[in-house]
PDB file of N, CA and C in Angstrom:
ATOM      1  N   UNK A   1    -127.921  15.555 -50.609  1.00  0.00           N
ATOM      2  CA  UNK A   1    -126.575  15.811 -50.154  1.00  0.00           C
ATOM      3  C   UNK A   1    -125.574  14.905 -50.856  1.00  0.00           C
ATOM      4  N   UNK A   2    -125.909  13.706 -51.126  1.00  0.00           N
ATOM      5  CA  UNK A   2    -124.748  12.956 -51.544  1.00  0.00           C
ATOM      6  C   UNK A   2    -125.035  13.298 -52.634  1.00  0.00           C
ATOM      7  N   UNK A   3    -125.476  13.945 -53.906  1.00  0.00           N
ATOM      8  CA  UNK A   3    -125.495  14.722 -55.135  1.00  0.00           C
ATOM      9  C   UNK A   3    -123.964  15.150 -55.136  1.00  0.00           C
ATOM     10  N   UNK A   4    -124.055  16.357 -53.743  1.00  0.00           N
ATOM     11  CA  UNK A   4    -123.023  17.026 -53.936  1.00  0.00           C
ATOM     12  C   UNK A   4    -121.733  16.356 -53.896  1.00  0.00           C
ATOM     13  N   UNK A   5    -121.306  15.449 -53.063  1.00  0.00           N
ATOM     14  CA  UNK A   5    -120.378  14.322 -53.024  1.00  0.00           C
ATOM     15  C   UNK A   5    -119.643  13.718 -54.632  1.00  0.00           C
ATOM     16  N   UNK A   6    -121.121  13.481 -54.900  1.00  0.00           N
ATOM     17  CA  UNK A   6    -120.582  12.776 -56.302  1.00  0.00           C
ATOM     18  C   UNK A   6    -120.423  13.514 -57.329  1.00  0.00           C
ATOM     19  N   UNK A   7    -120.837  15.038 -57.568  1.00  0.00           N
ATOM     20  CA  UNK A   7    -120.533  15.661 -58.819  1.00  0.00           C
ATOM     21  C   UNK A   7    -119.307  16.497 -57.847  1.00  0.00           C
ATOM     22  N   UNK A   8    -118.595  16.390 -56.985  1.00  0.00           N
ATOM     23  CA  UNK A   8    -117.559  16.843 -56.459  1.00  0.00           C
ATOM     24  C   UNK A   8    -118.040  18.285 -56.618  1.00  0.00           C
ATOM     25  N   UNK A   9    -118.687  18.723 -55.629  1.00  0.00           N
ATOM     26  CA  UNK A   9    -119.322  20.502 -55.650  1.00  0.00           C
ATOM     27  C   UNK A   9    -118.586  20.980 -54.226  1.00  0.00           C
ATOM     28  N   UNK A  10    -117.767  20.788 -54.043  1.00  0.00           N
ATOM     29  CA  UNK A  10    -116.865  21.222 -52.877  1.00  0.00           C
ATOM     30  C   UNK A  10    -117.291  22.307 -52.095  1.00  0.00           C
ATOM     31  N   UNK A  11    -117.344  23.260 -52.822  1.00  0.00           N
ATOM     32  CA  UNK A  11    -118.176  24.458 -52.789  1.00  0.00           C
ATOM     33  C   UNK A  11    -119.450  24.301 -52.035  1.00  0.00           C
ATOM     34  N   UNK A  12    -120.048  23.603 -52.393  1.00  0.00           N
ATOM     35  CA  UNK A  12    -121.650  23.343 -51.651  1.00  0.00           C
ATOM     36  C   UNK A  12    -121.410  22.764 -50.625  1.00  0.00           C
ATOM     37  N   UNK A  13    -120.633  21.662 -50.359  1.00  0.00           N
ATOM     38  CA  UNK A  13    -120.164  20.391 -49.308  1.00  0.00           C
ATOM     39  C   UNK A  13    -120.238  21.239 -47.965  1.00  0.00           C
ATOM     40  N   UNK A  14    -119.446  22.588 -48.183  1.00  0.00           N
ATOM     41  CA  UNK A  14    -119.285  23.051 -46.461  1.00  0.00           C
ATOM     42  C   UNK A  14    -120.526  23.907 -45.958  1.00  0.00           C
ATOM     43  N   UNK A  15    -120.700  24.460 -46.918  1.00  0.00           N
ATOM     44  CA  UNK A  15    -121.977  24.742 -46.019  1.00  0.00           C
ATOM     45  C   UNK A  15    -122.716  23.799 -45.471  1.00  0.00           C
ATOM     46  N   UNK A  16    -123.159  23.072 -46.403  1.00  0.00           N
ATOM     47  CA  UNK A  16    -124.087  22.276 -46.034  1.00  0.00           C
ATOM     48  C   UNK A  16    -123.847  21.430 -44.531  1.00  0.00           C
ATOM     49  N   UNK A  17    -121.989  20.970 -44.620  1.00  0.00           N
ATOM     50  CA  UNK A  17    -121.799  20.522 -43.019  1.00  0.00           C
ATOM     51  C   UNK A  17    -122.082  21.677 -41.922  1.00  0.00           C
ATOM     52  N   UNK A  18    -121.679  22.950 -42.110  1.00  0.00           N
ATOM     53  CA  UNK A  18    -122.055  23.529 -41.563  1.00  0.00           C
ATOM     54  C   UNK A  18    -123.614  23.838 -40.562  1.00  0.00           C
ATOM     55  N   UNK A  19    -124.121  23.381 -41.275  1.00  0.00           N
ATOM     56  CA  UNK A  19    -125.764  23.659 -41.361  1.00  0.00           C
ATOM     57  C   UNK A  19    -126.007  22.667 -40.101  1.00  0.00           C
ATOM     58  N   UNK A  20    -125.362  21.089 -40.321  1.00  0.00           N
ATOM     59  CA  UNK A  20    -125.389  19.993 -39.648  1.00  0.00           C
ATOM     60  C   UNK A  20    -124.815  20.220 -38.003  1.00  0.00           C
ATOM     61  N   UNK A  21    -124.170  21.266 -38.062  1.00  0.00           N
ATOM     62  CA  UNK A  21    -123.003  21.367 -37.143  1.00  0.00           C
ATOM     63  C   UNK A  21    -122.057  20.372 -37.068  1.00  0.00           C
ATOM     64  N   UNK A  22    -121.358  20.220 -38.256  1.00  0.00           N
ATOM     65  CA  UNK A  22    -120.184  19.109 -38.281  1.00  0.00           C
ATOM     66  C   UNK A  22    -119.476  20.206 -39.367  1.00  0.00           C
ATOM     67  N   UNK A  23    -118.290  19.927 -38.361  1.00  0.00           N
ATOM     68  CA  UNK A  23    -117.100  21.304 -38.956  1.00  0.00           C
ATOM     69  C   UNK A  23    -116.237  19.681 -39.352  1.00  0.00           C
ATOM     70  N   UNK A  24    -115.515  20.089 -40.792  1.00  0.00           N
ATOM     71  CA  UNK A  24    -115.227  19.169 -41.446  1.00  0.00           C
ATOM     72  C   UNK A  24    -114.210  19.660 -41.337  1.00  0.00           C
ATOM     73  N   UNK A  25    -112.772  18.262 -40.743  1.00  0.00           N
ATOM     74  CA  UNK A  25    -111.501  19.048 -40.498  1.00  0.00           C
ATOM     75  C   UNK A  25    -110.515  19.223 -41.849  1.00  0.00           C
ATOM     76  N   UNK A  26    -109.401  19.345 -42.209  1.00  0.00           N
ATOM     77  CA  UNK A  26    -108.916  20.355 -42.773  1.00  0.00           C
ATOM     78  C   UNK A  26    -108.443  18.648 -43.778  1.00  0.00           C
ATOM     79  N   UNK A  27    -108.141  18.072 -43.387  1.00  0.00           N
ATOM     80  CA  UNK A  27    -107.568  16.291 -43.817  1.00  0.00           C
ATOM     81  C   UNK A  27    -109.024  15.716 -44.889  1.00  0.00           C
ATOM     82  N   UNK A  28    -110.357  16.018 -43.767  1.00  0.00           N
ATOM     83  CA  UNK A  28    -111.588  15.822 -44.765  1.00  0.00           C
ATOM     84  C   UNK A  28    -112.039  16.266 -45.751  1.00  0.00           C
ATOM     85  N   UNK A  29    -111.570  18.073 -45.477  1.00  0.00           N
ATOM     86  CA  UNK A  29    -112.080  18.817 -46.719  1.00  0.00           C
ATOM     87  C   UNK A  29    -110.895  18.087 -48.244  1.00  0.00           C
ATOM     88  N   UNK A  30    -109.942  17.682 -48.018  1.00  0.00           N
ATOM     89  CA  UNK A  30    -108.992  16.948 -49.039  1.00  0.00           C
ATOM     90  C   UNK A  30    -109.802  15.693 -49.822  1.00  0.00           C
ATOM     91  N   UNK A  31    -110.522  15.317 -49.263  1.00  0.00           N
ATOM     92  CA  UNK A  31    -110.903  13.256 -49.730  1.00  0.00           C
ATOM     93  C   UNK A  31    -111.546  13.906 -50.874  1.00  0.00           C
ATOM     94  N   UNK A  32    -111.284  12.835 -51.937  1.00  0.00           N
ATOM     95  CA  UNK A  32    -111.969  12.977 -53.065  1.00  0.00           C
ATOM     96  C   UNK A  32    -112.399  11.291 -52.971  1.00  0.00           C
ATOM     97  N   UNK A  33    -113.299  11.689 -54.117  1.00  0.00           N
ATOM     98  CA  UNK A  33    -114.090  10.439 -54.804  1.00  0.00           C
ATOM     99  C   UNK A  33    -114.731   9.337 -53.569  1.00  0.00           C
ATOM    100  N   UNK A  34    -113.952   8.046 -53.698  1.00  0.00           N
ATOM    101  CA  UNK A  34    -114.798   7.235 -52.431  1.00  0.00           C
ATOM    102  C   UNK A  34    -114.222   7.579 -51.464  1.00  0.00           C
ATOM    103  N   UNK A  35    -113.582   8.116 -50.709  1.00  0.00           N
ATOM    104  CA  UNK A  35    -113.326   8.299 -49.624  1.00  0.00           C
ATOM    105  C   UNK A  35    -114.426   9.946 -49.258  1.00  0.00           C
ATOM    106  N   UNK A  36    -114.479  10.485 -50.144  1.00  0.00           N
ATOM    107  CA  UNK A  36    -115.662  11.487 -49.742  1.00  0.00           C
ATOM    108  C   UNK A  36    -117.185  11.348 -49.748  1.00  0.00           C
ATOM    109  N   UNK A  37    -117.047   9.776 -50.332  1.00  0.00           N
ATOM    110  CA  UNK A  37    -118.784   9.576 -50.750  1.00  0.00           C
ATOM    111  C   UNK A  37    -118.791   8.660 -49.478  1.00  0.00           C
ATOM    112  N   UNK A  38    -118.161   8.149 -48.471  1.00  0.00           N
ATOM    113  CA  UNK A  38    -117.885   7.308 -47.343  1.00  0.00           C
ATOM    114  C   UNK A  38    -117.824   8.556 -46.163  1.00  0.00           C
ATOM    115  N   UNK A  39    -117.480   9.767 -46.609  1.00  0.00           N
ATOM    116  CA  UNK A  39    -118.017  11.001 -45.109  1.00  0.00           C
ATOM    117  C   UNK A  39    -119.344  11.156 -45.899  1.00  0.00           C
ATOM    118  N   UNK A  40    -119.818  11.112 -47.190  1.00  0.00           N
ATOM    119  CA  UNK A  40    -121.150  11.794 -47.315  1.00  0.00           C
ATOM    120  C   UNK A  40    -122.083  10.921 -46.441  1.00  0.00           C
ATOM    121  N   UNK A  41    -122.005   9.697 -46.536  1.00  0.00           N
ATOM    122  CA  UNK A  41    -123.219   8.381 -45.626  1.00  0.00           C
ATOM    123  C   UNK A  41    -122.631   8.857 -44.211  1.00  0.00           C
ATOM    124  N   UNK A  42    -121.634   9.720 -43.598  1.00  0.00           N
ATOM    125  CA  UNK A  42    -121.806   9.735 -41.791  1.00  0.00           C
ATOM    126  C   UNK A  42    -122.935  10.922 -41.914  1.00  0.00           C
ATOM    127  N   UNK A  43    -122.367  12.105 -42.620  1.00  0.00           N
ATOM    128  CA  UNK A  43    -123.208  13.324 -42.920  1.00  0.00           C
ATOM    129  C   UNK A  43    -124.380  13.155 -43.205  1.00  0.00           C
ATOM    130  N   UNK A  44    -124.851  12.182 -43.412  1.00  0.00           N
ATOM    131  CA  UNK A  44    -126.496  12.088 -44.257  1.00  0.00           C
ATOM    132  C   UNK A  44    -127.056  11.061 -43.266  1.00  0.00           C
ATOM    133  N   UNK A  45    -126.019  10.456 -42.277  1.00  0.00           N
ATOM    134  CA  UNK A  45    -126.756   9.497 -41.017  1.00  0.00           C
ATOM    135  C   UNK A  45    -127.175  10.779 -40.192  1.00  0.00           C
ATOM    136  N   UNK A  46    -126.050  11.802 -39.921  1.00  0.00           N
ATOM    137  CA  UNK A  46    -126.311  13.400 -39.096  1.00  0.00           C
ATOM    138  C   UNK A  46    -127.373  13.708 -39.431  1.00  0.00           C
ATOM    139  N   UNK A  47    -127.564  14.023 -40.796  1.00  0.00           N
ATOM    140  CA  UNK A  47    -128.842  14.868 -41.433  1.00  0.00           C
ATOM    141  C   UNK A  47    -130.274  13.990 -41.061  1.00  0.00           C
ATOM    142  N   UNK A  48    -130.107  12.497 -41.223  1.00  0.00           N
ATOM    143  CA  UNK A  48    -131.387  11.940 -40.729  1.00  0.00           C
ATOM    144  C   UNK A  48    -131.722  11.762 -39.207  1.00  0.00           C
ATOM    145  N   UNK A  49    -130.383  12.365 -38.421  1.00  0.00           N
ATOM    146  CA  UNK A  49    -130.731  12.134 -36.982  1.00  0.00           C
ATOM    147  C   UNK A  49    -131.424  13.175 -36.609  1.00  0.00           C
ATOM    148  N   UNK A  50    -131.045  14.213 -37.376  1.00  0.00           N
ATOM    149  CA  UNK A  50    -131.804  15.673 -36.432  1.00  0.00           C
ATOM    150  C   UNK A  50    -132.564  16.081 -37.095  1.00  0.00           C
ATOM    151  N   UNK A  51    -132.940  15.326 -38.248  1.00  0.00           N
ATOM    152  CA  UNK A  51    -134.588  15.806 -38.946  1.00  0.00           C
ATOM    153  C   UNK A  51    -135.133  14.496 -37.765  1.00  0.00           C
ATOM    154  N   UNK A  52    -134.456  13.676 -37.243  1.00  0.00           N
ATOM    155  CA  UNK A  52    -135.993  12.472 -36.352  1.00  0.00           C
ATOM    156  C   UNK A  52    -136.121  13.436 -35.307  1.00  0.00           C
ATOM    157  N   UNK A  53    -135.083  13.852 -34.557  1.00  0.00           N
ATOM    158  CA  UNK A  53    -135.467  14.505 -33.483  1.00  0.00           C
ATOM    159  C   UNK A  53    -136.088  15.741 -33.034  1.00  0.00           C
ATOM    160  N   UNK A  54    -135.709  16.269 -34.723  1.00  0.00           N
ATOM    161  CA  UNK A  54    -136.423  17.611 -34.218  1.00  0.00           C
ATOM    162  C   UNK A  54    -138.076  17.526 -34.764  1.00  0.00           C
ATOM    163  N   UNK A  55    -137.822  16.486 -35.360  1.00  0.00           N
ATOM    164  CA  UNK A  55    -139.581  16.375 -35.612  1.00  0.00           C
ATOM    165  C   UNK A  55    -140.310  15.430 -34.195  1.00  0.00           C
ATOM    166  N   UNK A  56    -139.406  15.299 -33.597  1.00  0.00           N
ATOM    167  CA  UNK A  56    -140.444  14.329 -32.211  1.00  0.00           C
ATOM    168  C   UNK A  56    -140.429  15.214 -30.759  1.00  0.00           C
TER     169      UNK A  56
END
């Protein structure tokens, strides 16, 4: 996921929140560069919470 962050694939970014169930508001979908690679580490804390839980 943070791939997509850093080659700026915008395009890919929402689905993928989607997937998470984190609807990315309209101010977020704007951040470029470090301020988008700083939502990719909340998004990828999301992504490691509900791969722990749904595997336990």
């Amino acid at each position: 996921m943070s791939n997509v962050y850093m080659d700026d694939q915008k395009n890919k970014l929402w689905p993928m929140s989607a997937k998470l169930n984190y609807e990315l508001r309209y101010e977020e979908k704007e951040l470029v560069e470090k301020a988008l690679i700083k939502r990719a580490n909340i998004l990828s804390k999301l992504q490691l919470l509900l791969t722990i839980t749904t595997n336990n």
